[in-house]
N, C-alpha and C. Protein backbone atom coordinates (compact mmCIF):
# COMPACT_ATOMS: atom_id res chain seq x y z
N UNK A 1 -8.27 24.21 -1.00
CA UNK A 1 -8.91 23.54 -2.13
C UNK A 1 -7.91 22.68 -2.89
N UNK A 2 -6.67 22.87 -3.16
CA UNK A 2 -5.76 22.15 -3.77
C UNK A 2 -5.39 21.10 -3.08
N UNK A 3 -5.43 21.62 -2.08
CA UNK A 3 -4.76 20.21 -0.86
C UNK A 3 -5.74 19.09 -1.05
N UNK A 4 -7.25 19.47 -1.33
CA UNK A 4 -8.05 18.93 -1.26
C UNK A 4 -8.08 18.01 -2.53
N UNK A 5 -7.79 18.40 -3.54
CA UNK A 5 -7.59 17.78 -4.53
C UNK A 5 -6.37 16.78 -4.15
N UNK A 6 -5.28 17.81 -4.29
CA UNK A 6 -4.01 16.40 -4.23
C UNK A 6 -4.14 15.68 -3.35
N UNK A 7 -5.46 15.47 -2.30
CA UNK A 7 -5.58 13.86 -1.77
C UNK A 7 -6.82 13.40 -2.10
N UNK A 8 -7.13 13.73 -2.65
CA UNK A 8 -8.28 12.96 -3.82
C UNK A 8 -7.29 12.38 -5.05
N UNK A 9 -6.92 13.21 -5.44
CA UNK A 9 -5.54 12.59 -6.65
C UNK A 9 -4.95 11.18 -5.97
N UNK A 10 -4.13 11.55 -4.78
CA UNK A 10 -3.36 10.02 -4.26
C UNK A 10 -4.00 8.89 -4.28
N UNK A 11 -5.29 9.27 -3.16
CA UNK A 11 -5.80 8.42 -2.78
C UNK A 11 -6.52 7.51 -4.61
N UNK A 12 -6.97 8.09 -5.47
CA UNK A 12 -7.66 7.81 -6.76
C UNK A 12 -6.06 6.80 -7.36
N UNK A 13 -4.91 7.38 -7.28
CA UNK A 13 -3.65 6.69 -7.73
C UNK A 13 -3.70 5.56 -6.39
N UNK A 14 -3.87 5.28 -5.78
CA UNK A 14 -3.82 3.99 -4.64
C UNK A 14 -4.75 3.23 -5.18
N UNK A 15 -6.18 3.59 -5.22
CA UNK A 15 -7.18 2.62 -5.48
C UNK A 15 -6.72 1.91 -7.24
N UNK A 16 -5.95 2.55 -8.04
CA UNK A 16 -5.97 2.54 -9.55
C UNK A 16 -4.64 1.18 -9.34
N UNK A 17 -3.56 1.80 -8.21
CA UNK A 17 -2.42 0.97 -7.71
C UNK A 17 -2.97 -1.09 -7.27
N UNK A 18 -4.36 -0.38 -6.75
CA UNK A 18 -4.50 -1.62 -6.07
C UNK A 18 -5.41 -2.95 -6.61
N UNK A 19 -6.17 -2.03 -8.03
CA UNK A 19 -6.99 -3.11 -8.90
C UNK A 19 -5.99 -3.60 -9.82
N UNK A 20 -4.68 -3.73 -9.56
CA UNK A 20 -4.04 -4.13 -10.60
C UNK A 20 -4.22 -5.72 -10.06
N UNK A 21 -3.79 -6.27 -11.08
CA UNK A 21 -3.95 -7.95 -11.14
C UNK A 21 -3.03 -8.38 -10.65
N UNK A 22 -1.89 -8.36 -11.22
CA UNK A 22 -0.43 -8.83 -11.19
C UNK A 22 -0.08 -8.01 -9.72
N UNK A 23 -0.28 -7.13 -8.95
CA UNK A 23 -0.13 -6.29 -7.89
C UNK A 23 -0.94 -6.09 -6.68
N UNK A 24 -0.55 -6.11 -5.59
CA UNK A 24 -1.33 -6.10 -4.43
C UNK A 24 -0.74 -4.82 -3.62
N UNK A 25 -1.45 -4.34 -2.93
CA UNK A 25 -1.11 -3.20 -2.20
C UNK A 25 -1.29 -3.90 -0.49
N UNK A 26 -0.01 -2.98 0.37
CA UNK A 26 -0.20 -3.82 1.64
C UNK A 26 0.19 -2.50 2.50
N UNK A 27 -1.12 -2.54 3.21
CA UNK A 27 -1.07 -0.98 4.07
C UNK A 27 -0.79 -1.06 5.92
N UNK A 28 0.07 -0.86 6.13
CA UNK A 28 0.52 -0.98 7.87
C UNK A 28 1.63 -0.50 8.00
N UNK A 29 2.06 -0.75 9.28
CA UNK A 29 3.67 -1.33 9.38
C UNK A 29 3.92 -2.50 9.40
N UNK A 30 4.52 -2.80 8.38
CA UNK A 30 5.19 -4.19 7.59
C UNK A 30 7.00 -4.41 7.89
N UNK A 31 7.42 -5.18 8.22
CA UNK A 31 9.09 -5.46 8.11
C UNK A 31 9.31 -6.80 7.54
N UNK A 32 10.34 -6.43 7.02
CA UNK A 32 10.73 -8.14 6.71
C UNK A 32 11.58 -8.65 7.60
N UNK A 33 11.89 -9.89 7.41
CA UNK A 33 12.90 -10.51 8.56
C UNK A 33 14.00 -9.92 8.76
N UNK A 34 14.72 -9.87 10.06
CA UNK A 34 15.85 -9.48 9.92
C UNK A 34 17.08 -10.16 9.48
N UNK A 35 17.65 -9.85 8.79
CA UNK A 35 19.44 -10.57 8.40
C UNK A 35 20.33 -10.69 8.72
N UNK A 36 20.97 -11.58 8.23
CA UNK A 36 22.49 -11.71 9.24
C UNK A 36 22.95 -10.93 9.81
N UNK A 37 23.15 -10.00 8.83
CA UNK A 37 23.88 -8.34 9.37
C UNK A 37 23.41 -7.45 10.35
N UNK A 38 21.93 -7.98 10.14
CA UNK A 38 21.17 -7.21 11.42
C UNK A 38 20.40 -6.00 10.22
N UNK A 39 20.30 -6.04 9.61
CA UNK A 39 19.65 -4.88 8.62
C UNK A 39 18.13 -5.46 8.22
N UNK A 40 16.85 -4.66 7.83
CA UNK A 40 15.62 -5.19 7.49
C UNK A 40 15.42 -3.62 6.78
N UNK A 41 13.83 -4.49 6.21
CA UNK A 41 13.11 -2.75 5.54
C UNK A 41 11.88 -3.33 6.30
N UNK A 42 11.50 -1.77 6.35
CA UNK A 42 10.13 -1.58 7.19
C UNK A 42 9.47 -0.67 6.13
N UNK A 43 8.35 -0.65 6.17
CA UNK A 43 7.59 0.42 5.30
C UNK A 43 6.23 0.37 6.14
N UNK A 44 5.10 1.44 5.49
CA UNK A 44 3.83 1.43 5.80
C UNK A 44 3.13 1.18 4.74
N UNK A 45 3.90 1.15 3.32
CA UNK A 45 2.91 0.86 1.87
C UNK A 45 3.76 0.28 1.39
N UNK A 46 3.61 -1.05 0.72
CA UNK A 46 4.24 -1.97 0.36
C UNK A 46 3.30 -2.43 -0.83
N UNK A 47 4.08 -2.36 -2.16
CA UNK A 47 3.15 -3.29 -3.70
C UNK A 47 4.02 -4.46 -4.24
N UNK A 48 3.99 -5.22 -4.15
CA UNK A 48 3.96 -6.43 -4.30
C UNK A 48 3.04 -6.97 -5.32
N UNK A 49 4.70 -7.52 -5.97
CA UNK A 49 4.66 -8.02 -7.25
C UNK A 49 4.15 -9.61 -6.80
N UNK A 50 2.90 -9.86 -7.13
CA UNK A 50 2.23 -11.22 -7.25
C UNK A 50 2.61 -12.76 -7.72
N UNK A 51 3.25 -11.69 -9.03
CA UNK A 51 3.62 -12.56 -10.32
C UNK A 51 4.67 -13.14 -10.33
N UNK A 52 5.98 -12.10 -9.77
CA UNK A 52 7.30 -12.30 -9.54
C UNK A 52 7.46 -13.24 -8.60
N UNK A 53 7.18 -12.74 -7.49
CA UNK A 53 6.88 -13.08 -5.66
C UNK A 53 5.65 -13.51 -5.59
N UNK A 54 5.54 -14.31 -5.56
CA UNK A 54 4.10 -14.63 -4.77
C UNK A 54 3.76 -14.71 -3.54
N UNK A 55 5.00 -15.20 -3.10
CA UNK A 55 5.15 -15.43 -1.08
C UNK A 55 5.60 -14.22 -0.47
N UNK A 56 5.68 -13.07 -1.58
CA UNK A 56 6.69 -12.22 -0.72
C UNK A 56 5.41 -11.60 0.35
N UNK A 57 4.31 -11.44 -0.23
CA UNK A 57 3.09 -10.88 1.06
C UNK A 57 3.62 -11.75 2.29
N UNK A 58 3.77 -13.18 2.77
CA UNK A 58 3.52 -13.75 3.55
C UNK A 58 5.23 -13.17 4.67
N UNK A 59 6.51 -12.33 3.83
CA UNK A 59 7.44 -12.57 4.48
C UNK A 59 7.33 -11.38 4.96
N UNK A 60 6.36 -10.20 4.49
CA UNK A 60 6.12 -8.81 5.30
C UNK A 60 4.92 -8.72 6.73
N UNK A 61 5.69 -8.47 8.04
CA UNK A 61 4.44 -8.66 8.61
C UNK A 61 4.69 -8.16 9.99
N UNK A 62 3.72 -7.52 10.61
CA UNK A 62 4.14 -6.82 11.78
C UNK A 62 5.02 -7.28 12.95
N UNK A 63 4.83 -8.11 12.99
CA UNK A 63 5.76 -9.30 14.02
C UNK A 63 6.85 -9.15 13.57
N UNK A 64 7.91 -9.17 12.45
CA UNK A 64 8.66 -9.26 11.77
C UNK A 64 9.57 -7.64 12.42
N UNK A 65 8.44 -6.81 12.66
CA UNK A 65 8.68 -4.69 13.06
C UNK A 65 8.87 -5.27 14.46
N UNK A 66 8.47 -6.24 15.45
CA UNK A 66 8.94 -6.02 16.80
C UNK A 66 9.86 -6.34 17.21
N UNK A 67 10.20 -7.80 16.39
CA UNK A 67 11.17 -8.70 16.40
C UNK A 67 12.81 -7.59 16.21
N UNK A 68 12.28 -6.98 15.22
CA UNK A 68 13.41 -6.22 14.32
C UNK A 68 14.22 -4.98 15.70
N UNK A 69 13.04 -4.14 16.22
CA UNK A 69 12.62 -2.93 16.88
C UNK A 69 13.43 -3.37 18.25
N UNK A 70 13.11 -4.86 18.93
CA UNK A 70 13.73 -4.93 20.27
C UNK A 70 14.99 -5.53 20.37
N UNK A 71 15.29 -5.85 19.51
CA UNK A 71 16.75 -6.71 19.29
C UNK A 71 18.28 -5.72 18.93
């Protein structure tokens, strides 16, 4: 029963995460490009600041995880 709750809780904090205005929620596997150094971030939940970044949605993106993954 608790378990049951604390993912009713998350999931209620995601949807609350994702009507924000200024904020977008981005659900997958996402990477960003890789860098000189050879270093990237990968995530599966990504919020993104709109306001700040606006393009940053467009630089997270699965292609970005294969590119990263076989090299």
């Amino acid at each position: 029963m608790i378990k049951k709750m604390s993912n009713i809780l998350v999931l209620l904090a995601f949807v609350f995460v994702a009507n924000c205005a200024q904020h977008s929620v981005k659900f997958g596997k996402k990477c960003t490009q890789v860098a000189k150094d050879g270093t990237y971030e990968k995530s599966y939940i990504w919020i993104v600041n709109n306001k700040t970044n606006p393009d940053f949605g467009k630089k997270i993106t699965k292609q970005n995880c294969i590119s990263a993954e076989s090299s």
